[in-house]
PDB file of N, CA and C in Angstrom:
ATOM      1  N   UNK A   1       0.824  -1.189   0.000  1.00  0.00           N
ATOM      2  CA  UNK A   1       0.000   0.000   0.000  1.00  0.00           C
ATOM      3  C   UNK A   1       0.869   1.255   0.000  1.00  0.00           C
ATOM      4  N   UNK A   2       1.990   1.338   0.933  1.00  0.00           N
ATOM      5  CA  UNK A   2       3.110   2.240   0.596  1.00  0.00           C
ATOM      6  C   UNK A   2       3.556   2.529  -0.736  1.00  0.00           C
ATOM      7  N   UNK A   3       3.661   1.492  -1.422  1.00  0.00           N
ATOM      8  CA  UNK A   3       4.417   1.957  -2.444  1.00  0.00           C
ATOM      9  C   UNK A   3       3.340   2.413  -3.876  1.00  0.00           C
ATOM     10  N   UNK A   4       2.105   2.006  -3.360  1.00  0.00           N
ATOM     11  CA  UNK A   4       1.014   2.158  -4.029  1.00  0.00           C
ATOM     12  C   UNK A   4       0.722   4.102  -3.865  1.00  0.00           C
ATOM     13  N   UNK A   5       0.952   4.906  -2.586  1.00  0.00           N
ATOM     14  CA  UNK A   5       0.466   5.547  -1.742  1.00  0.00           C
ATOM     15  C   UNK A   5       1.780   6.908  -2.118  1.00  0.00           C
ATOM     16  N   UNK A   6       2.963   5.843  -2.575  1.00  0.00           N
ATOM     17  CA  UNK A   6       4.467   6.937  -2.858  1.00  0.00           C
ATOM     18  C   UNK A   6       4.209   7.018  -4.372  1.00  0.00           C
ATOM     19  N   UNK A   7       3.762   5.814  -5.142  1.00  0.00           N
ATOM     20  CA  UNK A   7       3.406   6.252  -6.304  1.00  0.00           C
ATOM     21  C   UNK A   7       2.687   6.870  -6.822  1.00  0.00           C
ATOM     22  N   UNK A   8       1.096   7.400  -6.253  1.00  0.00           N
ATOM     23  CA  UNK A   8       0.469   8.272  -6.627  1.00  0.00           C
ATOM     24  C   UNK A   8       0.920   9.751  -6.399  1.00  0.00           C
ATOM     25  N   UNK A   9       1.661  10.136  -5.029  1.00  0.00           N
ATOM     26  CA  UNK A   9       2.114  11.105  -4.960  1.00  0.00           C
ATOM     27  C   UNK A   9       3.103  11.672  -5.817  1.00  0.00           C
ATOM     28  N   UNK A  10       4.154  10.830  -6.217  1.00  0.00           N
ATOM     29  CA  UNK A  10       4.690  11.351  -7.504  1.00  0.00           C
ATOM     30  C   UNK A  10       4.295  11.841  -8.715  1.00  0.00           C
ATOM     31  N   UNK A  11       3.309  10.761  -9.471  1.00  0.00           N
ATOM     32  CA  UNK A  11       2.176  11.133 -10.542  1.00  0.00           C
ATOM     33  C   UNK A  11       1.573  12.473 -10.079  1.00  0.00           C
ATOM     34  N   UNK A  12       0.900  12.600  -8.844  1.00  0.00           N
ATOM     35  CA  UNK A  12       0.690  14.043  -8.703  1.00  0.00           C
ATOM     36  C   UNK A  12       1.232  14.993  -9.015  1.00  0.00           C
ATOM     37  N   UNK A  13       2.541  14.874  -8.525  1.00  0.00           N
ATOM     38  CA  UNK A  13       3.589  15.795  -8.108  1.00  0.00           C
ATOM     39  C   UNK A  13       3.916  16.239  -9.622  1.00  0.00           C
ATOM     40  N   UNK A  14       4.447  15.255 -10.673  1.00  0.00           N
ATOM     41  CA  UNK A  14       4.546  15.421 -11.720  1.00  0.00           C
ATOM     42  C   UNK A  14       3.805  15.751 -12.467  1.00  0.00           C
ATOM     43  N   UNK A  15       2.278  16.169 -12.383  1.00  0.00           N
ATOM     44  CA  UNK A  15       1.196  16.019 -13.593  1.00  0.00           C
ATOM     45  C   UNK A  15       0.794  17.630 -12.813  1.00  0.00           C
ATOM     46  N   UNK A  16       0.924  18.063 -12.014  1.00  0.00           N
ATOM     47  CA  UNK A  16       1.022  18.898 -11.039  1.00  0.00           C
ATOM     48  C   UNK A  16       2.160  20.318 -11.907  1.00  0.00           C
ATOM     49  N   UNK A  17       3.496  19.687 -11.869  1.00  0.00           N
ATOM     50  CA  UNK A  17       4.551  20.314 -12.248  1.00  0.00           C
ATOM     51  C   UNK A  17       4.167  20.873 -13.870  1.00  0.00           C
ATOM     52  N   UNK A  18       4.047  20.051 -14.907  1.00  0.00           N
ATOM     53  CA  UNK A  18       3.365  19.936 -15.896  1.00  0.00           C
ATOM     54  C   UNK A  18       2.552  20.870 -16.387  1.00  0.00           C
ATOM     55  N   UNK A  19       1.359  20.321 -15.658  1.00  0.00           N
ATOM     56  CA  UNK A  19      -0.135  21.522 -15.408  1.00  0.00           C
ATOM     57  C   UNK A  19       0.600  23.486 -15.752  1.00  0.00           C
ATOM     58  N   UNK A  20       0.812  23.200 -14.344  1.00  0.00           N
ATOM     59  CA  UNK A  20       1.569  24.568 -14.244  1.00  0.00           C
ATOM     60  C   UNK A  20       2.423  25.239 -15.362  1.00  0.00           C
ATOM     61  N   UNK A  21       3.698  24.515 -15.882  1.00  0.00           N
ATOM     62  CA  UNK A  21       4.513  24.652 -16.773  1.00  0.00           C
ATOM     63  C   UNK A  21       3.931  25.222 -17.964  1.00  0.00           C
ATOM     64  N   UNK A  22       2.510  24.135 -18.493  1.00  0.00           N
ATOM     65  CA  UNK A  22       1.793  24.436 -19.739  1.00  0.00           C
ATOM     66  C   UNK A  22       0.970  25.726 -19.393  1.00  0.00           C
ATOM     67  N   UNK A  23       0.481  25.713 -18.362  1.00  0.00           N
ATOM     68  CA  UNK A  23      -0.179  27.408 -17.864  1.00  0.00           C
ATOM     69  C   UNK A  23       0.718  28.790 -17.873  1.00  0.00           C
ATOM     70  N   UNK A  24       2.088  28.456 -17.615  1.00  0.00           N
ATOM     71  CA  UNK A  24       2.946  29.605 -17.749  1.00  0.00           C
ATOM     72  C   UNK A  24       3.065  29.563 -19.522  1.00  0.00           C
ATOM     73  N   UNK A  25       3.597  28.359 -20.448  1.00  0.00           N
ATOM     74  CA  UNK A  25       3.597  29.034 -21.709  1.00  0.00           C
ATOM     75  C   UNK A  25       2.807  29.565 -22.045  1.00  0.00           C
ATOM     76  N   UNK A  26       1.102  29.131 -22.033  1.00  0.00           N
ATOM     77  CA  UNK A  26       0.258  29.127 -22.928  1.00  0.00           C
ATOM     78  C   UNK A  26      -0.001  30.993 -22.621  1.00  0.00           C
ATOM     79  N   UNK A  27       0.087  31.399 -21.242  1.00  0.00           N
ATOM     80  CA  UNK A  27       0.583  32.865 -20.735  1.00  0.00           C
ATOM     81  C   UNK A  27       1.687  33.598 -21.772  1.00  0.00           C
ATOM     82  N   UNK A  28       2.753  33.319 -21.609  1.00  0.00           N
ATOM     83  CA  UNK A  28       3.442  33.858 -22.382  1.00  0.00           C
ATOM     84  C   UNK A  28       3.445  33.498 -24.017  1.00  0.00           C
ATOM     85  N   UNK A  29       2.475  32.658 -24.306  1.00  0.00           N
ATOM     86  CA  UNK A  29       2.023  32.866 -26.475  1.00  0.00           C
ATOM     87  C   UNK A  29       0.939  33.686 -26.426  1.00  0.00           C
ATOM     88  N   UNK A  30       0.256  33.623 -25.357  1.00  0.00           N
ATOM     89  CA  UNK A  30      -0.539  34.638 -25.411  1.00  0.00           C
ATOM     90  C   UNK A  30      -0.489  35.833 -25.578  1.00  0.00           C
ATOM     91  N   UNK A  31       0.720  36.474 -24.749  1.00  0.00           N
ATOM     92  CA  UNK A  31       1.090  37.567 -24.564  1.00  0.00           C
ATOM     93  C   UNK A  31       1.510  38.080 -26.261  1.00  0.00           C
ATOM     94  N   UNK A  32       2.496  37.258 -26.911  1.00  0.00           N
ATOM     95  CA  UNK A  32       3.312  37.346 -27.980  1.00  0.00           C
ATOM     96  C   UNK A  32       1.988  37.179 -29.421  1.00  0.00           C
ATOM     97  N   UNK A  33       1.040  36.509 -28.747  1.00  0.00           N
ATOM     98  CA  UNK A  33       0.187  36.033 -30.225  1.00  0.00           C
ATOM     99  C   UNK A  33       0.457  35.005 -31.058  1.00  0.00           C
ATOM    100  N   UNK A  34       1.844  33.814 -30.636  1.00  0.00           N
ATOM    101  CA  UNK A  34       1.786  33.263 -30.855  1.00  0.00           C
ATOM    102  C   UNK A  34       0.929  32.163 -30.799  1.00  0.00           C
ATOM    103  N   UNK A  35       0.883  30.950 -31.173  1.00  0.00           N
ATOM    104  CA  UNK A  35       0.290  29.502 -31.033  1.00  0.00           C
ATOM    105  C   UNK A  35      -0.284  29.470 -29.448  1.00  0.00           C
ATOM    106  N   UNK A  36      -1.490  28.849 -29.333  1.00  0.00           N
ATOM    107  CA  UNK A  36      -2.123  28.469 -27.593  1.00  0.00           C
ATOM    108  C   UNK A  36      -1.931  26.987 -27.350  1.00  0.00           C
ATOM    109  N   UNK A  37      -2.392  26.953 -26.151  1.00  0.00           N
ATOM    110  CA  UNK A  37      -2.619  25.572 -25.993  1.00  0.00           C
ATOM    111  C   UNK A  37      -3.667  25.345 -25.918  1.00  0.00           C
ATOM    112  N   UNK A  38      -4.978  24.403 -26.221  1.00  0.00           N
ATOM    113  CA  UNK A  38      -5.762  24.501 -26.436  1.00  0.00           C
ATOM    114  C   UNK A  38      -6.346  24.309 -25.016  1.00  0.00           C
ATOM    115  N   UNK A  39      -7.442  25.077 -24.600  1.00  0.00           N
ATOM    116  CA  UNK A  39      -8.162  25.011 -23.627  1.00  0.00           C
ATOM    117  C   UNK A  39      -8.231  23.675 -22.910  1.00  0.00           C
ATOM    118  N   UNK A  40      -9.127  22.809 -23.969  1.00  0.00           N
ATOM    119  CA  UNK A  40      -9.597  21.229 -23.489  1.00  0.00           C
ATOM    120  C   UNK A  40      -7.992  19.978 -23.255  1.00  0.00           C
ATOM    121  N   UNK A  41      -6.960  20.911 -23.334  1.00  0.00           N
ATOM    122  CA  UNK A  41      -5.657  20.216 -22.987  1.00  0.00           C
ATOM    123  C   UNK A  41      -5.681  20.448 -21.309  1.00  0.00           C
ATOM    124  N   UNK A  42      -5.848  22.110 -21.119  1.00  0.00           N
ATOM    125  CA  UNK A  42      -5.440  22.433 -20.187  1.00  0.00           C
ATOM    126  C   UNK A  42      -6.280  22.122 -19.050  1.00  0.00           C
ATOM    127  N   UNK A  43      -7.972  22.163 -19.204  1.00  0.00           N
ATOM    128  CA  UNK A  43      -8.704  20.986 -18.538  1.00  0.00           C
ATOM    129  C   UNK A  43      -8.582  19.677 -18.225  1.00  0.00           C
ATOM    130  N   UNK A  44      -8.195  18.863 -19.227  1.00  0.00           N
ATOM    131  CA  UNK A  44      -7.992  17.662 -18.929  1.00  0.00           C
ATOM    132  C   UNK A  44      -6.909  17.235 -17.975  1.00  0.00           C
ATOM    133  N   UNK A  45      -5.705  17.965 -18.625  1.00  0.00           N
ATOM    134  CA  UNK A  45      -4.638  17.700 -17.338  1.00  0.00           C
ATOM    135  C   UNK A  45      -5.062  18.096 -15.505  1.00  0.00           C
ATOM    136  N   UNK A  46      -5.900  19.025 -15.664  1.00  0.00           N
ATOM    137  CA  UNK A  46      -6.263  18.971 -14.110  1.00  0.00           C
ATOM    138  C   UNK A  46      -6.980  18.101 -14.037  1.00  0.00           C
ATOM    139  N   UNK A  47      -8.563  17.847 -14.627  1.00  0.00           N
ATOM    140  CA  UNK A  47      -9.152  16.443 -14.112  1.00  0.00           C
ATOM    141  C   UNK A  47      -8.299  15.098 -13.860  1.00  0.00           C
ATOM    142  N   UNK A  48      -7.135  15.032 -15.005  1.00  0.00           N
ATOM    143  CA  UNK A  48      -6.304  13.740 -14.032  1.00  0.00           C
ATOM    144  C   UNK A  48      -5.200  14.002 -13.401  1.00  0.00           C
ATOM    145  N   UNK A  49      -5.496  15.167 -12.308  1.00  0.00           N
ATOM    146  CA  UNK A  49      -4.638  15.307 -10.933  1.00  0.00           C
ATOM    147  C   UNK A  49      -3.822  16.645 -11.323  1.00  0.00           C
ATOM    148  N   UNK A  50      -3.878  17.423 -12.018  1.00  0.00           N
ATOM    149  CA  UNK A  50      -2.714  18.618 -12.375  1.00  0.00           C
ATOM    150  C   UNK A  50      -4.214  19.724 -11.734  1.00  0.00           C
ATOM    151  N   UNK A  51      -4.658  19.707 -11.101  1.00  0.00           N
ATOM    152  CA  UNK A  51      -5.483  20.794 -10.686  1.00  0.00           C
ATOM    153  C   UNK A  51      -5.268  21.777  -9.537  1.00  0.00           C
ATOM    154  N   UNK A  52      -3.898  21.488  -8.543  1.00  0.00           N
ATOM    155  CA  UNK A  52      -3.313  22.106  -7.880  1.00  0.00           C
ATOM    156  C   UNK A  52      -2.195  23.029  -8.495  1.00  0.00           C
ATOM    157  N   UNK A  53      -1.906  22.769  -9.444  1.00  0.00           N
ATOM    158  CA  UNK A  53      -0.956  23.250 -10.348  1.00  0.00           C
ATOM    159  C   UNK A  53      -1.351  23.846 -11.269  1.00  0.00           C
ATOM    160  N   UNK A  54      -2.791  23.620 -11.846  1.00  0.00           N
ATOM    161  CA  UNK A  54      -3.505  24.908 -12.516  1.00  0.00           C
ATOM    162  C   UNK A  54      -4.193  25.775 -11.768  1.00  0.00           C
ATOM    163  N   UNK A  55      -4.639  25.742 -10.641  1.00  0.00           N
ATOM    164  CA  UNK A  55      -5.259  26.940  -9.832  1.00  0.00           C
ATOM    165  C   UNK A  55      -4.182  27.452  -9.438  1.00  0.00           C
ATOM    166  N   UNK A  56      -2.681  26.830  -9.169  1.00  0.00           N
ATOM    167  CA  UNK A  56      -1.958  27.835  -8.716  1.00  0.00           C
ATOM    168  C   UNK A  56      -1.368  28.740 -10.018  1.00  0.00           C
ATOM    169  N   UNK A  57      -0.923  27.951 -11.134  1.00  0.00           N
ATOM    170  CA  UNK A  57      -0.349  29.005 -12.078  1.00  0.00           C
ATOM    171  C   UNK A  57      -1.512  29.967 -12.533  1.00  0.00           C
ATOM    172  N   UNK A  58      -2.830  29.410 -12.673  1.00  0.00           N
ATOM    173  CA  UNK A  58      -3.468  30.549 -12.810  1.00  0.00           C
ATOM    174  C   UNK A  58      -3.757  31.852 -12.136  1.00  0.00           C
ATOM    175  N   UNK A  59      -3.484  31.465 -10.639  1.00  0.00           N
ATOM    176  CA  UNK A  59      -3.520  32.670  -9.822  1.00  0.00           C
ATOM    177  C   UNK A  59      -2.065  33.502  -9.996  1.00  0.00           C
ATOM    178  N   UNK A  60      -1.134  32.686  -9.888  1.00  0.00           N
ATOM    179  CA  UNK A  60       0.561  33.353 -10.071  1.00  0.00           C
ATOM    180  C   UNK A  60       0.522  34.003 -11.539  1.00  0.00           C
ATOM    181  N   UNK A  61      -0.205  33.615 -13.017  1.00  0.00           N
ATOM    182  CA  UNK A  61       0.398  34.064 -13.893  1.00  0.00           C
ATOM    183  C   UNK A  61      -0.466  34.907 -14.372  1.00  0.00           C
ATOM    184  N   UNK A  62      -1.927  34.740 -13.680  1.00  0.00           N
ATOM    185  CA  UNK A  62      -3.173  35.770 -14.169  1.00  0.00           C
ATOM    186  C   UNK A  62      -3.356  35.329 -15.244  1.00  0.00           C
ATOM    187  N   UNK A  63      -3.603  33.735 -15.188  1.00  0.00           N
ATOM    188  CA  UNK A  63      -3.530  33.395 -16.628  1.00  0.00           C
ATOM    189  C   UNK A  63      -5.499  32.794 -16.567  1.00  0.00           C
ATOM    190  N   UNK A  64      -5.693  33.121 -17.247  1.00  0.00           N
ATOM    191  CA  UNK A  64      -7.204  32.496 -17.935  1.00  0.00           C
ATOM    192  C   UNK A  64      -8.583  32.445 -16.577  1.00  0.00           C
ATOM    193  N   UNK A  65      -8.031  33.796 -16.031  1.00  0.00           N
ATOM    194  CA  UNK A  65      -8.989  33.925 -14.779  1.00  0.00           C
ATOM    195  C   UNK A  65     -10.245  34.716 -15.074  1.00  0.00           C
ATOM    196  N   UNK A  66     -10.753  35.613 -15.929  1.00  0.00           N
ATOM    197  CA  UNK A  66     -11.893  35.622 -15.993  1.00  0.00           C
ATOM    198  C   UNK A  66     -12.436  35.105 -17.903  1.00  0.00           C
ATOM    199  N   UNK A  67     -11.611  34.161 -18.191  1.00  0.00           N
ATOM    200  CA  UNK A  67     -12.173  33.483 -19.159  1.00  0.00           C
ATOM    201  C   UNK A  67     -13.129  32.202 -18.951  1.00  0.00           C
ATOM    202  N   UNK A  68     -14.538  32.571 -18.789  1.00  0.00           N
ATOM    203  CA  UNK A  68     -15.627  31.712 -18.873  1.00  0.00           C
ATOM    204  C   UNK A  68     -16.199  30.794 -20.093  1.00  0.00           C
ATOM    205  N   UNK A  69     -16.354  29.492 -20.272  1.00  0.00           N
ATOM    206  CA  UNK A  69     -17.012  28.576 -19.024  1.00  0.00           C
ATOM    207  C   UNK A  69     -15.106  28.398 -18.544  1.00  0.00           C
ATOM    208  N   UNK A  70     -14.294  28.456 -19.084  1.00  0.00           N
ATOM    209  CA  UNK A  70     -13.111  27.583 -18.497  1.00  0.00           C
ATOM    210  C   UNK A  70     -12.946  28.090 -17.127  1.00  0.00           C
ATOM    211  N   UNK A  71     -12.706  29.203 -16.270  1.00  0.00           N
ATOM    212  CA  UNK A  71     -12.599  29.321 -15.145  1.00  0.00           C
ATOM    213  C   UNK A  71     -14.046  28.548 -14.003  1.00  0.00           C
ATOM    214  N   UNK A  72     -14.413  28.588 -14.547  1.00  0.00           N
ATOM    215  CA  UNK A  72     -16.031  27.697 -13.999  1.00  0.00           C
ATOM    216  C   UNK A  72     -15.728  26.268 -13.745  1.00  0.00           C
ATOM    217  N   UNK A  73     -15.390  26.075 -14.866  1.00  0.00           N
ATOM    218  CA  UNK A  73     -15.094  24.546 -15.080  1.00  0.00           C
ATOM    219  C   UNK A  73     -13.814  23.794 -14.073  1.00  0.00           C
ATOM    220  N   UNK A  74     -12.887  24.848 -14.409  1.00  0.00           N
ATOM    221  CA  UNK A  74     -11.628  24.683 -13.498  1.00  0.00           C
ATOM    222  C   UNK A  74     -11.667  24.495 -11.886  1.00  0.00           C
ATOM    223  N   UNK A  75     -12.792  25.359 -11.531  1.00  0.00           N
ATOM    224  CA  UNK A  75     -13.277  25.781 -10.330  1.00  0.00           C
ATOM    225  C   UNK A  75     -13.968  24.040 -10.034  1.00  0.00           C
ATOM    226  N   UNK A  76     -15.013  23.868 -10.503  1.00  0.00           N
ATOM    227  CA  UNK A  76     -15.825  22.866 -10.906  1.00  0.00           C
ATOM    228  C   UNK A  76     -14.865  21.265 -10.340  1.00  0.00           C
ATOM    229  N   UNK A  77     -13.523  21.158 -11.256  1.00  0.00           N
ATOM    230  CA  UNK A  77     -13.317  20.256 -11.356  1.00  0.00           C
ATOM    231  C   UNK A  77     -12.103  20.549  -9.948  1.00  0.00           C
ATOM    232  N   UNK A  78     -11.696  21.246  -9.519  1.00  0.00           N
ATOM    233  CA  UNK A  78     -11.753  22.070  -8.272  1.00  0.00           C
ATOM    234  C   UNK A  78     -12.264  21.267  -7.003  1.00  0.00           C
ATOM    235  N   UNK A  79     -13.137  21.932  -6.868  1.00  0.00           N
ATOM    236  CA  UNK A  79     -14.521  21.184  -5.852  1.00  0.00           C
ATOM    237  C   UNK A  79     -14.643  19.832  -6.058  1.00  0.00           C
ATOM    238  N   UNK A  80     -15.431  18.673  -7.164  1.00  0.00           N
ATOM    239  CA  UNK A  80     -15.178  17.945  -7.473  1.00  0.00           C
ATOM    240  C   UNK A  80     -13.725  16.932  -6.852  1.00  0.00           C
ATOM    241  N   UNK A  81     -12.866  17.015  -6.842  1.00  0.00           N
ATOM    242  CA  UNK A  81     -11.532  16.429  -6.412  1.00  0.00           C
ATOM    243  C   UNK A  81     -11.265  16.786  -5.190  1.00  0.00           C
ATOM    244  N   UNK A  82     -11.496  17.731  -4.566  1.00  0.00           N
ATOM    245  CA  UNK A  82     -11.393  17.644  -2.994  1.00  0.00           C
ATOM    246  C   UNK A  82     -12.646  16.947  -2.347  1.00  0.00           C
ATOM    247  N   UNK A  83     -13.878  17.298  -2.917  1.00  0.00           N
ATOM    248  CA  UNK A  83     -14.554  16.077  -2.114  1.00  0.00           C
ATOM    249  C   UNK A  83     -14.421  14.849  -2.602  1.00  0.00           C
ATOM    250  N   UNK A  84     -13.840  14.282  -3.330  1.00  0.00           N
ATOM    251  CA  UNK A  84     -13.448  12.864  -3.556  1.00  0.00           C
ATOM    252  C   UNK A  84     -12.015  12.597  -2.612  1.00  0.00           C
ATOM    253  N   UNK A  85     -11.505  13.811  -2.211  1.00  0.00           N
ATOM    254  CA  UNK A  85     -10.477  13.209  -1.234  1.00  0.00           C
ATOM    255  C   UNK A  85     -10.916  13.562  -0.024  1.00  0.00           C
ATOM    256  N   UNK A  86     -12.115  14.395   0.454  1.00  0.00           N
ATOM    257  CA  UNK A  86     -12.654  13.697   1.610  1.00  0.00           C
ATOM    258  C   UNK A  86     -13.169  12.713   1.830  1.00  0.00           C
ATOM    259  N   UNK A  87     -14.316  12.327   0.673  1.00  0.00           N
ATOM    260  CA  UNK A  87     -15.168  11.172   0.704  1.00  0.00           C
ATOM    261  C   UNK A  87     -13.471   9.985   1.152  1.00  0.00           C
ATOM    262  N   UNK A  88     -12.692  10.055   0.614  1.00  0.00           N
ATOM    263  CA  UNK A  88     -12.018   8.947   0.510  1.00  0.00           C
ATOM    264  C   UNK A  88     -11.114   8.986   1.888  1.00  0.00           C
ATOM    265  N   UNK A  89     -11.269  10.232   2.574  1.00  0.00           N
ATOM    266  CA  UNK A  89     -10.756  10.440   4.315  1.00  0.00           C
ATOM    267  C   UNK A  89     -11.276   9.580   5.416  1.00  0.00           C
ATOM    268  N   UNK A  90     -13.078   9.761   5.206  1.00  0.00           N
ATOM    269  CA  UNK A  90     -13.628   8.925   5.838  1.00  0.00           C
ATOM    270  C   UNK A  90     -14.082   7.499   5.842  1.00  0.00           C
ATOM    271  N   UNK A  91     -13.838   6.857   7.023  1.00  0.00           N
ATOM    272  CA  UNK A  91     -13.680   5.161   6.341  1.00  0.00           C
ATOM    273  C   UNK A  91     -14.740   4.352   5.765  1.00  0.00           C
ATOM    274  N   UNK A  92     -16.248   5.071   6.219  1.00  0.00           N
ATOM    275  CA  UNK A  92     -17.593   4.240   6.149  1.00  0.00           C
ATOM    276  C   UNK A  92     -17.701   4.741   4.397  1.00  0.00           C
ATOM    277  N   UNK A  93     -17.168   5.947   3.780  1.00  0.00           N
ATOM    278  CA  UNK A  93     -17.291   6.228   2.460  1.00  0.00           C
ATOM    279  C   UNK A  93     -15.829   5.607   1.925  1.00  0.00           C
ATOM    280  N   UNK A  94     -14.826   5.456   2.584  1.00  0.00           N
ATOM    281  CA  UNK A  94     -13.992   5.141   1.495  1.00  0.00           C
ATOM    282  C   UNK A  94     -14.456   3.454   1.141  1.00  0.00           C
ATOM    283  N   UNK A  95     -14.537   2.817   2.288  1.00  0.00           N
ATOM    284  CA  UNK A  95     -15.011   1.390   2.209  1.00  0.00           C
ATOM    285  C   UNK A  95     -16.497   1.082   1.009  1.00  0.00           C
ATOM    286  N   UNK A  96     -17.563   2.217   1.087  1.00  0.00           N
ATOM    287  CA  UNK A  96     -18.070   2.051  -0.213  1.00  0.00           C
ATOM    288  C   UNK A  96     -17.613   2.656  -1.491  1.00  0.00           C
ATOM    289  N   UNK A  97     -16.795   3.641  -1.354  1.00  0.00           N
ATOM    290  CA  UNK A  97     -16.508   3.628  -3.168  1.00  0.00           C
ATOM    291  C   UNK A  97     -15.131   2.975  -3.619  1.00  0.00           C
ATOM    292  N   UNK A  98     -14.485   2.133  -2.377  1.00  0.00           N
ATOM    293  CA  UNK A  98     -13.610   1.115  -2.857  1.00  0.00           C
ATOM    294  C   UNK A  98     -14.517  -0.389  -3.514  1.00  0.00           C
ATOM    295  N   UNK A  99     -15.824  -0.536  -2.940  1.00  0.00           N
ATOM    296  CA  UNK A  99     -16.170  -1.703  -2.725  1.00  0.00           C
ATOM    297  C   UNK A  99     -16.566  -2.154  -4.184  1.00  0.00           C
TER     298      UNK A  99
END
């Protein structure tokens, strides 16, 4: 379970690092007018775990904060993932959505 428990934290950590990274370029092509990254990239990487790393570069780079639905969504998938890591805190819920 440890090593199950060290491996997700890395994947985080890394998809996390990532997230962020692609939020600072897609900031600076923006700026220039070059090439973007496409929105539904930059969503997806937070739904599988880079969502600490896009709320933070978005707050650090002022990047795509009042661009709607995506700040909604971001928010969304936000909320979403912290209550799945409460649900998964407590044992009578983690024991049913392991089961």
């Amino acid at each position: 379970m440890l090593e199950f428990i060290l491996g997700l934290c890395a994947y985080l950590v890394l998809l996390t690092l990532i997230t962020a990274g692609l939020f600072k370029l897609d900031k600076r092509k923006s700026e220039t007018g070059a090439w973007r990254i496409p929105e539904n990239t930059l969503l997806a990487l937070a739904i599988l775990g880079g969502s600490i790393g896009a709320k933070w570069a978005q707050h650090r780079y002022r990047h795509k904060t009042r661009k709607q639905p995506f700040a909604t969504l971001l928010n969304g998938i936000c909320i979403l993932q912290a209550l799945l890591i409460l649900c998964l805190c407590i044992p009578a819920t983690r024991a049913l959505l392991l089961s």
